[in-house]
Protein backbone atom coordinates (compact mmCIF):
# COMPACT_ATOMS: atom_id res chain seq x y z
CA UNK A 1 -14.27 -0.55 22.06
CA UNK A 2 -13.87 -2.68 18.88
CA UNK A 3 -17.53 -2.67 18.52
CA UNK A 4 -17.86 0.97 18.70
CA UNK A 5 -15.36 1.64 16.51
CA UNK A 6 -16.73 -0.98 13.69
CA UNK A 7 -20.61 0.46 14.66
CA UNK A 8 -18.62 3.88 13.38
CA UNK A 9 -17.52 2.27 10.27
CA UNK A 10 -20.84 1.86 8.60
CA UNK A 11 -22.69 5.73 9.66
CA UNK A 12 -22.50 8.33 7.38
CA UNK A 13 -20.64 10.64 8.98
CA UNK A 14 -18.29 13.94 8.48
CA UNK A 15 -15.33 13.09 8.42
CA UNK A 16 -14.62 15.77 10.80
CA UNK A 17 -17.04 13.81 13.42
CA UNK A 18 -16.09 10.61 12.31
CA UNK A 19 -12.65 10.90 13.63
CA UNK A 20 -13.07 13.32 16.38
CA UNK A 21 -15.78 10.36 17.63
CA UNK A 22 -12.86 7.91 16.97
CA UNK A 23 -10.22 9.97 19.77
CA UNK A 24 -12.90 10.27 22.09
CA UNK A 25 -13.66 6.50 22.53
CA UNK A 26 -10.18 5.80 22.66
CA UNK A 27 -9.53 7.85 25.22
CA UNK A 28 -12.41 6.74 27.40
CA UNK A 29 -11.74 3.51 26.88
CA UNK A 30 -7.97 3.63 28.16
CA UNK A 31 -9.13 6.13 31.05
CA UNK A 32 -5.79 8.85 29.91
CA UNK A 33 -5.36 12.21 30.02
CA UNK A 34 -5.40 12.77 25.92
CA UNK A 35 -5.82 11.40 22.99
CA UNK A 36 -4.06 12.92 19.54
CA UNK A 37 -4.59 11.96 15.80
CA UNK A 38 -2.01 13.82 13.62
CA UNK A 39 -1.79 13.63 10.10
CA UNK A 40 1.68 13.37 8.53
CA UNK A 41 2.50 16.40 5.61
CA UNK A 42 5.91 16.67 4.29
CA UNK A 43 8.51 16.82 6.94
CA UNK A 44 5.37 17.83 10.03
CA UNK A 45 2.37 16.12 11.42
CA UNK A 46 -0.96 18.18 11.38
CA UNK A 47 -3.29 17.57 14.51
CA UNK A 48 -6.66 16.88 12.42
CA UNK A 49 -8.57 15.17 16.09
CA UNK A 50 -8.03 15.85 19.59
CA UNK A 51 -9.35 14.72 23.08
CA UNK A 52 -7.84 16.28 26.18
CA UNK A 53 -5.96 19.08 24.70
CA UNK A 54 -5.84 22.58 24.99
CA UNK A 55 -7.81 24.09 21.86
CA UNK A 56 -4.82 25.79 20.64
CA UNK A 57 -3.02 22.33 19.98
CA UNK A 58 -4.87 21.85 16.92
CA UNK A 59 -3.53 25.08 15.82
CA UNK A 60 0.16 23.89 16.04
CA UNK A 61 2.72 22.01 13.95
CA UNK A 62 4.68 19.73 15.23
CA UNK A 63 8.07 19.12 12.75
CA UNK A 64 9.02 15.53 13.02
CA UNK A 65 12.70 16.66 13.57
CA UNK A 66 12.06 18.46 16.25
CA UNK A 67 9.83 15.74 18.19
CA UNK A 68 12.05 12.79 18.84
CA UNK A 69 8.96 11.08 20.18
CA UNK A 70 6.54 11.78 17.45
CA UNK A 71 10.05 10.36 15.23
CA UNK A 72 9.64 7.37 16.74
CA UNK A 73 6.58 6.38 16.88
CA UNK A 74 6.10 7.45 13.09
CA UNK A 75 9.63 5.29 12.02
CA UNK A 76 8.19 2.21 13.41
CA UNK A 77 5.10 -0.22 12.80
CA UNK A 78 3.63 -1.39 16.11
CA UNK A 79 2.70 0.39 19.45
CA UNK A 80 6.29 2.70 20.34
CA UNK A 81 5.81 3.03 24.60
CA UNK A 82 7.46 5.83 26.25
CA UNK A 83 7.54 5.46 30.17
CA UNK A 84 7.73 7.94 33.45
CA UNK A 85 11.83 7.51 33.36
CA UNK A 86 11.97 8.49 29.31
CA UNK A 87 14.42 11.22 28.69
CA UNK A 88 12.85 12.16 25.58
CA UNK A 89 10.92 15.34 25.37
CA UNK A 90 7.25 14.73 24.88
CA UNK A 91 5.78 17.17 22.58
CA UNK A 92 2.45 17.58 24.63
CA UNK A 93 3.86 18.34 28.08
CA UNK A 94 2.08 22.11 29.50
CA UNK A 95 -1.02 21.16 26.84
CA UNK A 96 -2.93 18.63 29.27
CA UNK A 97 -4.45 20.93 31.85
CA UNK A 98 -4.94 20.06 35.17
CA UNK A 99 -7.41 21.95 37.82
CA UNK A 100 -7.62 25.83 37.52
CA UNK A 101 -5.71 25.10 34.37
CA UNK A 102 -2.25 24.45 35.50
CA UNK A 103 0.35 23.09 33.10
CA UNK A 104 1.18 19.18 33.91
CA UNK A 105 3.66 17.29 32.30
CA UNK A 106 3.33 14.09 30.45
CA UNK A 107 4.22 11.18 32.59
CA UNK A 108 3.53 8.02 30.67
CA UNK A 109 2.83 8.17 26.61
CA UNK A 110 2.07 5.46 23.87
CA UNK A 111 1.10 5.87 20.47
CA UNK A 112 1.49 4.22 17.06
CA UNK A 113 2.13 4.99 13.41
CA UNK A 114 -0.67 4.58 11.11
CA UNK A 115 -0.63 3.25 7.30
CA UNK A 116 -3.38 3.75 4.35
CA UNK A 117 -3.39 1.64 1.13
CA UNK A 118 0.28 1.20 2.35
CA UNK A 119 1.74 4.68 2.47
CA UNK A 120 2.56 6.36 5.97
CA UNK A 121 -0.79 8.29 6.80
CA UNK A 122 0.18 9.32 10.60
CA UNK A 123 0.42 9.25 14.09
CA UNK A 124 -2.32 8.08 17.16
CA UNK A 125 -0.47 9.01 20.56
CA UNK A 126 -1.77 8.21 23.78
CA UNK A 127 -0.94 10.48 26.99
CA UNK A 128 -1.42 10.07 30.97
CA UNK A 129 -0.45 11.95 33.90
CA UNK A 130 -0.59 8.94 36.41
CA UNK A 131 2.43 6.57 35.76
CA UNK A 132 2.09 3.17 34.76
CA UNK A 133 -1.32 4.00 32.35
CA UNK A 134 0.00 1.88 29.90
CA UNK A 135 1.57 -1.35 30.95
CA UNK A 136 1.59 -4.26 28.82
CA UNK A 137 -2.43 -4.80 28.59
CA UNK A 138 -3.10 -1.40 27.63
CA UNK A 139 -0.12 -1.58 24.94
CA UNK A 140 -1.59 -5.15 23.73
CA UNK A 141 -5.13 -3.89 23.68
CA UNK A 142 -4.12 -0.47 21.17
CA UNK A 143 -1.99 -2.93 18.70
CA UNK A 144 -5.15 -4.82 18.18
CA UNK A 145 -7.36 -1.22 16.91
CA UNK A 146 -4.75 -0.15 14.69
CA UNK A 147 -6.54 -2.09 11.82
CA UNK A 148 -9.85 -0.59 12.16
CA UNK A 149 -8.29 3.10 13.35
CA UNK A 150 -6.74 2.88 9.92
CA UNK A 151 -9.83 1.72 8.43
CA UNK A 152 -11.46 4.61 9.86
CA UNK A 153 -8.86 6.49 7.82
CA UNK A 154 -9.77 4.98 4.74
CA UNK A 155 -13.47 5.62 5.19
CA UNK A 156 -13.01 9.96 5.51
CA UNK A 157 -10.26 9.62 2.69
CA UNK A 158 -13.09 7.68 0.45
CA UNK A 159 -15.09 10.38 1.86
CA UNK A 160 -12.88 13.54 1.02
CA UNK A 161 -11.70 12.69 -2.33
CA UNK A 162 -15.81 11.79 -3.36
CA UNK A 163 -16.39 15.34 -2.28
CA UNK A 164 -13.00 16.63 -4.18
CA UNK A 165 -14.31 15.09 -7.10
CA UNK A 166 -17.24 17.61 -7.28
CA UNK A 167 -16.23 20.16 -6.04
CA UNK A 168 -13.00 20.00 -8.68
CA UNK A 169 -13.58 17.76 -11.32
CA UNK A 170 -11.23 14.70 -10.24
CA UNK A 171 -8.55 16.79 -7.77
CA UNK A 172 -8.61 14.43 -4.65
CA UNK A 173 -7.66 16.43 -1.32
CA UNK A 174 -4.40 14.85 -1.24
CA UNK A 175 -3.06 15.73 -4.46
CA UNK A 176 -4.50 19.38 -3.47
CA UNK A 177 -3.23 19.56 -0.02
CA UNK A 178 -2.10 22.98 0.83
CA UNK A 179 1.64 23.53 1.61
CA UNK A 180 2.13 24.55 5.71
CA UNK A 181 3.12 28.44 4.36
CA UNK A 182 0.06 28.67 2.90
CA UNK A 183 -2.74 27.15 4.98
CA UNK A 184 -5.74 28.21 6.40
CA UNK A 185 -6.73 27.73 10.04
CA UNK A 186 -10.07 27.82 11.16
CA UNK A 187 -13.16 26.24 12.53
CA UNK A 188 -15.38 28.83 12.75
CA UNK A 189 -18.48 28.86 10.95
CA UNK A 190 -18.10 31.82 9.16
CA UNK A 191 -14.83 30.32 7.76
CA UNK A 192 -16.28 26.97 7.19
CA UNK A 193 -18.84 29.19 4.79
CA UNK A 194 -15.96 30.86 3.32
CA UNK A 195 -13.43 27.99 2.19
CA UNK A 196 -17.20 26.41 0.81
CA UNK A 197 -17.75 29.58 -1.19
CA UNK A 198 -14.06 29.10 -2.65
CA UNK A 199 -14.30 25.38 -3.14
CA UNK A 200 -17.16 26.45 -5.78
CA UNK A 201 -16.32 29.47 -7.31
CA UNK A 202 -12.18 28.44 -7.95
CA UNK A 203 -12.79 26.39 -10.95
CA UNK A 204 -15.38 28.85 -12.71
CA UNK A 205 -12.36 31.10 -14.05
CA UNK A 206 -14.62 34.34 -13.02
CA UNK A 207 -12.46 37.26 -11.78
CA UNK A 208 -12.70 37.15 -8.10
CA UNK A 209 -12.09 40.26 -5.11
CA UNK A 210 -11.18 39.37 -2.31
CA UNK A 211 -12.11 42.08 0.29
CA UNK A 212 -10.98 42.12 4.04
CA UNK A 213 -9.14 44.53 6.67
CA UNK A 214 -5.49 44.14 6.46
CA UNK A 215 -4.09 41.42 8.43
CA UNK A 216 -6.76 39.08 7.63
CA UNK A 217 -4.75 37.03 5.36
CA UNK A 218 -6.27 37.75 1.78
CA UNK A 219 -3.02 36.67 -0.07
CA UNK A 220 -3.78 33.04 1.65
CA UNK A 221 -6.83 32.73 0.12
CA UNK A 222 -5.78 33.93 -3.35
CA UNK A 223 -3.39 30.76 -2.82
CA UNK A 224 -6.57 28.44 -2.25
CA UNK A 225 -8.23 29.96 -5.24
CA UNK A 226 -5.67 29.13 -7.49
CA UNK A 227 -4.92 25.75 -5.92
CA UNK A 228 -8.21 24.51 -6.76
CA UNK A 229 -8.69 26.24 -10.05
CA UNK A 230 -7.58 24.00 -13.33
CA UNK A 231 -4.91 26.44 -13.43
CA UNK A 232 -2.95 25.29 -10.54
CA UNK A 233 0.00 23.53 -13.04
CA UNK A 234 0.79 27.18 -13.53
CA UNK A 235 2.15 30.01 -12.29
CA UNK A 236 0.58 32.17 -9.57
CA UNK A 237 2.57 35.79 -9.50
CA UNK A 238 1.69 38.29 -6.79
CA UNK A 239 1.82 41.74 -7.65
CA UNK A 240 1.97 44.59 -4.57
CA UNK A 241 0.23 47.20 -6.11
CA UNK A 242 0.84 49.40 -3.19
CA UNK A 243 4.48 48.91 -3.59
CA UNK A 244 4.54 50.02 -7.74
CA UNK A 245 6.48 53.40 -8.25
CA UNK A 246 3.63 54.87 -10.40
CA UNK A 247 6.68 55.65 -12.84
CA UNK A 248 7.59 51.81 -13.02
CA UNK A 249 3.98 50.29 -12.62
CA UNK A 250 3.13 50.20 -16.48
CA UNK A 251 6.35 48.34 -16.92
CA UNK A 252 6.10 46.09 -14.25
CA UNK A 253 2.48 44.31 -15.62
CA UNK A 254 3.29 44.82 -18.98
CA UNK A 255 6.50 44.73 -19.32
CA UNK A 256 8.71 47.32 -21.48
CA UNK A 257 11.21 47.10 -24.95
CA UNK A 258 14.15 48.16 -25.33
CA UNK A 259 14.99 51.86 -25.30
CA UNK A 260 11.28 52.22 -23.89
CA UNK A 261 12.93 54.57 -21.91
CA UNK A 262 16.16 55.24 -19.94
CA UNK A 263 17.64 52.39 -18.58
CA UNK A 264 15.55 49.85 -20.56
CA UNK A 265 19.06 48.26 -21.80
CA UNK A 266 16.69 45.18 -23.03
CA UNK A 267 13.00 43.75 -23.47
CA UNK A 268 11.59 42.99 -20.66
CA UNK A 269 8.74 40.78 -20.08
CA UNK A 270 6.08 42.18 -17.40
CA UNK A 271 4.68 40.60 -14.69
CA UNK A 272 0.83 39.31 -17.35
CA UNK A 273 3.12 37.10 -19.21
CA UNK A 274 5.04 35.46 -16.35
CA UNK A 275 1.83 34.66 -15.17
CA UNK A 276 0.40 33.22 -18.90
CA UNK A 277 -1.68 30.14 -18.82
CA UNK A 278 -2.22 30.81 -14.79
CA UNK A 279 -3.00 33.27 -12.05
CA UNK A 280 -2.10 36.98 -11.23
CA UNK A 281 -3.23 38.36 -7.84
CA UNK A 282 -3.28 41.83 -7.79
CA UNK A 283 -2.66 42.63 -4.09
CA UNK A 284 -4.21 46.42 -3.29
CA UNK A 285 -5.37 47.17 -6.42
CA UNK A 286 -6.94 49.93 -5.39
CA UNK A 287 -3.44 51.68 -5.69
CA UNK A 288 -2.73 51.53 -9.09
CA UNK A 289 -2.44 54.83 -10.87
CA UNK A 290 -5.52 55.32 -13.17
CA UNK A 291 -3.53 55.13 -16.30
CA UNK A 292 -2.27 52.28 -15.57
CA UNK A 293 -5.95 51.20 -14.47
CA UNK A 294 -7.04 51.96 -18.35
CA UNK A 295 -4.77 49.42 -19.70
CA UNK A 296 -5.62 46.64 -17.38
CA UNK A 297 -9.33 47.01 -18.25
CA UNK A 298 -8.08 46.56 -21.92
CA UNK A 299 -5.84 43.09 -20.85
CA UNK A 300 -9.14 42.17 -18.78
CA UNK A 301 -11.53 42.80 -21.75
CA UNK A 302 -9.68 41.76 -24.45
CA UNK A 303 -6.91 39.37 -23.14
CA UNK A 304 -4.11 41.91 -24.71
CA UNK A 305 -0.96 43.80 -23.49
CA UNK A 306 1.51 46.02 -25.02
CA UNK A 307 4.87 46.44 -23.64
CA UNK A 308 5.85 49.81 -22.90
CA UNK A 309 7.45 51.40 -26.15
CA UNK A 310 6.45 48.42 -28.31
CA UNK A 311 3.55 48.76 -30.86
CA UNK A 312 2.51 45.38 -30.96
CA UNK A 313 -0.06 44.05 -28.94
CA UNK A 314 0.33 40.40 -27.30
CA UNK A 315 -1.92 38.21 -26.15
CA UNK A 316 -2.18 36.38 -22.50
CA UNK A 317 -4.17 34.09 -20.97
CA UNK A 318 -4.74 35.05 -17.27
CA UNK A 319 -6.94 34.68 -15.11
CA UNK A 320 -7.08 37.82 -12.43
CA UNK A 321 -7.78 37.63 -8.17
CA UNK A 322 -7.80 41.26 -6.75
CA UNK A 323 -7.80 41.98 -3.46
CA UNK A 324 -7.89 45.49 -1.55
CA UNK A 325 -8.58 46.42 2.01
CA UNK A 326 -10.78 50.12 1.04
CA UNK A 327 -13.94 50.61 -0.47
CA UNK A 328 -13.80 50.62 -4.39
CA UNK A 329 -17.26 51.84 -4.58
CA UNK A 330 -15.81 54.93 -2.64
CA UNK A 331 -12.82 55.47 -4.50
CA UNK A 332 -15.38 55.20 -7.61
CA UNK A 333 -17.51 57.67 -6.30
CA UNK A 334 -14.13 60.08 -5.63
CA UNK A 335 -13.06 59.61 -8.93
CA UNK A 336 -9.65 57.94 -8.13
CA UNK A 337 -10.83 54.42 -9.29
CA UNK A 338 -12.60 53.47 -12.88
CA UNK A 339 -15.89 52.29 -12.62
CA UNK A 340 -15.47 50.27 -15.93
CA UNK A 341 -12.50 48.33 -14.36
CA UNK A 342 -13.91 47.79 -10.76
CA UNK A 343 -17.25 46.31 -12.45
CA UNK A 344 -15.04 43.89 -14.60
CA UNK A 345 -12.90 42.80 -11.29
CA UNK A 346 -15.58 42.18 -8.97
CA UNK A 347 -17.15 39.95 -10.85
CA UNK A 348 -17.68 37.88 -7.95
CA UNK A 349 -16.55 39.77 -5.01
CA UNK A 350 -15.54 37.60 -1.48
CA UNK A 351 -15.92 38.84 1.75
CA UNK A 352 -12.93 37.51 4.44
CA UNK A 353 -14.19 38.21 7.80
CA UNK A 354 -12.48 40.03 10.41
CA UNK A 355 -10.43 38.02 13.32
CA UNK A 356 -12.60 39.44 16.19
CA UNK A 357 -16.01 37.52 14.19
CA UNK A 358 -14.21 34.00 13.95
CA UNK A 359 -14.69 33.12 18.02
CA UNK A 360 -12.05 30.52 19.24
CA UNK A 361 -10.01 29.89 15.63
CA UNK A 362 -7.99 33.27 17.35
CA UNK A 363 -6.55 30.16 19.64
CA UNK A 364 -6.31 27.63 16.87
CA UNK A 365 -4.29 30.40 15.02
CA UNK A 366 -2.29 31.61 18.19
CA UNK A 367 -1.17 27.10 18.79
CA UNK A 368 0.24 28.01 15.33
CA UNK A 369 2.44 30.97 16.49
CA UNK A 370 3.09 29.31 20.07
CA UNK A 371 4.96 26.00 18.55
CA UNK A 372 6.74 28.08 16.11
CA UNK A 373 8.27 30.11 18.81
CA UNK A 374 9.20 27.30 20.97
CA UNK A 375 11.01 25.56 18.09
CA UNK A 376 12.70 29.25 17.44
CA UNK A 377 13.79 29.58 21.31
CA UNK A 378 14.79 26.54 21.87
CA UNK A 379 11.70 25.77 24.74
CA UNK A 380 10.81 22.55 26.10
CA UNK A 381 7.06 24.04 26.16
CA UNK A 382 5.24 27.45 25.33
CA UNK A 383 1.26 27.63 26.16
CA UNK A 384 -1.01 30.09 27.35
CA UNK A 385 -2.51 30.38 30.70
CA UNK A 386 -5.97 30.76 31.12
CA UNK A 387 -6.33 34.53 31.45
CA UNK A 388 -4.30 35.24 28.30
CA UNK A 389 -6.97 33.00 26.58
CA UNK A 390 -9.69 34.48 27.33
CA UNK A 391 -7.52 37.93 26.46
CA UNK A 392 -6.90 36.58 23.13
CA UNK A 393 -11.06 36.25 22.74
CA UNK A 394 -11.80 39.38 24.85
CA UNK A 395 -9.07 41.85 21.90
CA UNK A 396 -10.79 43.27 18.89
CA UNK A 397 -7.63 42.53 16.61
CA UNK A 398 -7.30 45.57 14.45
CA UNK A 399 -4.47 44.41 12.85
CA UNK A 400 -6.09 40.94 12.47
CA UNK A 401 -4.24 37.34 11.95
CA UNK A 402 -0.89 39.51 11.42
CA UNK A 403 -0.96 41.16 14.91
CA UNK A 404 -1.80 37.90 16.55
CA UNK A 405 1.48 36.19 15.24
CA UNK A 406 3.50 39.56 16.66
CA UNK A 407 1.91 39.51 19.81
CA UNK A 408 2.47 35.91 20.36
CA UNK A 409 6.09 36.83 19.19
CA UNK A 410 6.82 39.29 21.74
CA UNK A 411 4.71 37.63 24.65
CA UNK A 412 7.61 34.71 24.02
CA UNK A 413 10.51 36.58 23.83
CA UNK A 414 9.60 38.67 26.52
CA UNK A 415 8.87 35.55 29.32
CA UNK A 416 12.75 34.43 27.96
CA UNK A 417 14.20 37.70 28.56
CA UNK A 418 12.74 37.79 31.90
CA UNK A 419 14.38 34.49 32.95
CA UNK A 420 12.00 32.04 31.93
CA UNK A 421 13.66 28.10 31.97
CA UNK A 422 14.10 27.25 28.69
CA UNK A 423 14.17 23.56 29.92
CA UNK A 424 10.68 24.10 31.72
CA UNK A 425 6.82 24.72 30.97
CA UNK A 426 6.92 28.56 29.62
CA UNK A 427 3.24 29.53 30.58
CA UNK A 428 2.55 32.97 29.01
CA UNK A 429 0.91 35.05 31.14
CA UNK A 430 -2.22 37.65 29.94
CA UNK A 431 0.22 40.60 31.13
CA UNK A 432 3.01 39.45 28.48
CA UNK A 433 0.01 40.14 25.79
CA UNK A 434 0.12 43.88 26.38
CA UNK A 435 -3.82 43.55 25.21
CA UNK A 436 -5.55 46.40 26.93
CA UNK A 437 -7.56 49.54 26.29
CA UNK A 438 -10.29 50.48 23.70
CA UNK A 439 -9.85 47.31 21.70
CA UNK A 440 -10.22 45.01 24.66
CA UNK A 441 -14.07 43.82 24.92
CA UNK A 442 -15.33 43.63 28.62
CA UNK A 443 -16.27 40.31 30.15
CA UNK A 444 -19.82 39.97 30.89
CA UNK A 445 -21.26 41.25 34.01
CA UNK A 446 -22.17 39.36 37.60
CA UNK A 447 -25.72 38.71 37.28
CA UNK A 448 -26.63 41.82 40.29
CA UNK A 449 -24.17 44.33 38.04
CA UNK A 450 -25.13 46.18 35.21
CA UNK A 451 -24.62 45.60 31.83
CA UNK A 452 -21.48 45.41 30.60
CA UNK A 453 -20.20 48.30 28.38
CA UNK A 454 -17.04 48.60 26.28
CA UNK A 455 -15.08 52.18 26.69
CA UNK A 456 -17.34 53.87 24.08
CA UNK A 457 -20.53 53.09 25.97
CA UNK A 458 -22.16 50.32 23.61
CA UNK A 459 -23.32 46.97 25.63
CA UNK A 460 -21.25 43.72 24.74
CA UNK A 461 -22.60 41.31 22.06
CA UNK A 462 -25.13 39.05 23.80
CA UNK A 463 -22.95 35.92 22.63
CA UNK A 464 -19.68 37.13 24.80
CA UNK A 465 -21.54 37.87 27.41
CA UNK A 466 -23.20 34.10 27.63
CA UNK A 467 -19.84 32.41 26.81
CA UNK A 468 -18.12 34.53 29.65
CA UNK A 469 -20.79 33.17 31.97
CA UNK A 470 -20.76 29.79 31.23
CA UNK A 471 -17.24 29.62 30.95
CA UNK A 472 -16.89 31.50 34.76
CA UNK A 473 -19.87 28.76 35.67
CA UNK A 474 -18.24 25.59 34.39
CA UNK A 475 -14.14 26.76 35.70
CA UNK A 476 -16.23 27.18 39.47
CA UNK A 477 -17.92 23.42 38.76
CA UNK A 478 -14.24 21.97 38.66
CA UNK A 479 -12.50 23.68 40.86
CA UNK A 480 -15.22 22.86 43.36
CA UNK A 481 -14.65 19.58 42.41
CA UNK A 482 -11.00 18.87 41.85
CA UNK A 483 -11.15 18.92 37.63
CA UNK A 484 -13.78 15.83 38.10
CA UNK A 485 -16.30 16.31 34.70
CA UNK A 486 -18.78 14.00 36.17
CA UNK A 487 -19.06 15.75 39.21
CA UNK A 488 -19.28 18.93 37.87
CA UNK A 489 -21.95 17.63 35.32
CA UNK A 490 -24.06 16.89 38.19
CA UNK A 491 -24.07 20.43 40.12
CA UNK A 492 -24.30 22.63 36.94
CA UNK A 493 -27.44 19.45 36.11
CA UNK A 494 -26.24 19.27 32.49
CA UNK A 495 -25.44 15.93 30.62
CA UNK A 496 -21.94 14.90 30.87
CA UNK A 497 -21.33 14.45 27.44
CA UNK A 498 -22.86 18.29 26.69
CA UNK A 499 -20.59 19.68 29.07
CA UNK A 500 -18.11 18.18 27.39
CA UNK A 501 -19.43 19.96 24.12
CA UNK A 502 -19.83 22.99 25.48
CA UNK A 503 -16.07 22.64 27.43
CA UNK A 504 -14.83 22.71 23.87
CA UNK A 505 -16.50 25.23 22.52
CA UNK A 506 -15.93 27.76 24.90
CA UNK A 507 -12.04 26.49 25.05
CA UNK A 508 -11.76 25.04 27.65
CA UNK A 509 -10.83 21.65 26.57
CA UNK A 510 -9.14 20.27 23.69
């Protein structure tokens, strides 16, 4: 194991491999259910590897106050060892599944706080289902790979801040961490491209517009934007355009003197020079009255404003992210948007992809919403059964990120107010979802049926159709075979350590 790890040490790696590699060995080597790396920000730890899990864990949060086991292990130096008989609540039980997927509670748990250049970096926690896992030899053998897991650590930090450095000129990925509110989840590749794209472009001080149906979370990324730009010491100020009286919008950007008109009691400073020096993110700017639109194509081109009823013109430094969920061109083309001023804010215009094109990060984002509600309902455990997974693939999510976190919302408080035991596993079923109808994509077909159509008549994509299949495949390999991975290797004839792969990527393991 210690030669593995150390063989690890010297590869160029990503760090996303290099520590997802690092969980893996562990748990083979100690023969348990699951293995967890968590990362500790502010008052939570952050799941940043997993082994054994159910792929929405690395979605969730888990606040250190709330996990009396995670407390402990993270208060002390050493390997903490939590037994069969512990009355403690462990913050994986329902996440390890068992055959068929059935929620199994944590029997025996170790795990160990981890330390880089001397600061608290984390959390490694060891789980098994069989009591006695980890008697004294198993504890004796994890104390001696704390120094090289924490070398590991080291290594990808080395590794993150050298890429910070040129992607930001000198902001390491610690000091730009983003704060829990305001993070985005995803491992999908199109949002891999994405937070690339807006790595680059947030230091170039170009006007950026974001475009994306509603729900997909565009205000999150205006946050990333200016975290990484060399603005970030300043302010960022939102501004719902959609929510500006046309009467009051002048005054709100600009900001009005007194006597500007009735009610103006005083001078007022608008919403351009609370955000002077930094950021203003025009939410829905494809509301704004076209008046109003005239005078922000004179702030854009000439870095000027005039208050409302005051002659003199000021000048402000800001630097302006749009974002709108309709077609500019069309509202160009109609006349009810200036051509000048969409030209000037779409300078370099970025695409956020829809919910229903970012595969499994729908359960990545839905781990987010489950822990959240279990800390709000006071539940031992919330987690999703197997058919409300593949539910959560199989919906089209209209209302994108922001109709996940309600249905998650309801699903929970639904099983409660049916008579769910706060004290046990809450398992949300796929009929607590209320996903159904026209935006529900069909599974694909048996092999003798034909093709599969949604309710409008068009076939399903050729990718959810293979997934559903080899997902269907692989559940029937370890059923047949009581959960046993080798053994189901062996009768689907695929390499254990692909199925593995391939478990994970269609969700079915952690």
């Amino acid at each position: 194991m210690q030669n593995l790890l150390l063989a690890d040490l010297v590869v160029d790696l990503p760090p996303a491999v290099r520590l997802q590699r690092l969980v893996s060995s562990v748990r083979a080597h100690f023969s348990c259910g699951a293995v967890a790396l968590l990362q500790l920000e502010e008052d939570h730890l952050r799941p940043v590897a997993v082994d054994g899990l159910t792929q929405d864990a690395l979605g969730r949060r888990f606040a250190v106050q709330q996990h009396p086991r995670l407390a402990a292990i993270l208060a002390r130096r050493g390997v903490t060892c939590f037994h069969h008989d512990s009355t403690l609540p462990d913050p994986y039980d329902g996440l390890i599944n068992g055959m068929a997927g059935e929620p199994l509670p944590v029997h025996d748990c170790m795990g160990t706080s981890l330390h880089v250049e001397g600061q608290p970096w984390g959390v490694l926690t060891l789980d098994a289902l069989e009591v006695g896992t980890f008697g004294a030899e198993a504890q004796s053998e994890l104390r001696g790979l704390i120094m090289l897991v924490e070398a590991a650590l080291r290594t990808t930090r080395l590794e993150a801040e050298t890429r910070a450095l040129r992607l930001t000129r000198g902001q390491s990925q610690a000091d730009g961490a983003p704060a829990d509110n305001h993070e985005i989840l995803g491992q999908s590749e199109s949002i891999a491209r994405l937070l690339h794209e807006i790595d680059v472009v947030a230091d170039s001080e170009l006007p950026i517009l974001l475009l994306g149906e509603t729900g997909v979370g565009k205000e999150l990324f205006a946050h990333r934007v200016h975290r990484l730009s060399r603005r970030r010491a300043k302010p960022l100020v939102h501004v719902n355009c959609a929510a500006l009286p046309e009467s009051l919008a002048e005054s709100e950007l600009f900001g009005h003197a007194k006597g500007a008109f009735s009610g103006a009691v005083a001078d007022r400073p608008g919403r351009f020079e609370a955000a002077n020096g930094g950021t203003l993110f025009l939410d829905e700017v494809g509301e704004l009255p076209l008046l109003v639109q005239a005078k922000l194509l004179r702030a854009l081109q000439n870095g000027e404003i005039q208050r409302l009823g005051d002659d003199r013109p000021r000048r402000v430094d800001v630097r302006i992210v749009a974002a709108t969920n309709r077609s500019l061109k069309d509202l160009v083309r109609d006349g009810d948007f200036r051509a000048d001023l969409y030209h000037r804010l779409s300078v370099y215009p970025i695409a956020i992809p829809p919910l229903r094109e970012r595969g499994n990060d729908v359960l990545l984002l839905a781990g987010r919403y489950l822990e959240q509600n279990r800390a709000r309902l006071g539940l031992r455990s919330l987690r999703l059964a197997l058919d409300a997974e593949e539910a959560l693939r199989r919906y089209r999510w209209p209302g994108n990120v922001r109709e996940l976190e309600h249905v998650i919302s309801r699903a929970a408080i639904k099983a409660v107010s049916r008579g769910a035991n706060r004290n046990h596993i809450v398992t949300l079923e796929a009929g607590l979802l209320d996903l159904s109808g026209a935006d529900l994509r069909p599974l694909a077909a048996a092999p003798d049926a034909p093709p599969a159509t949604t309710p409008d008549g068009a076939l399903a994509t050729l990718r959810d159709a293979v997934d559903a299949c080899q997902r269907q495949h692989v559940r029937l390999a370890l059923q047949a075979h009581d959960g046993n991975w080798a053994a189901a290797a062996r009768v689907l004839e695929v390499d254990p350590s692909n199925l593995h792969k391939l478990a994970r990527r269609l969700g079915l393991k952690g």
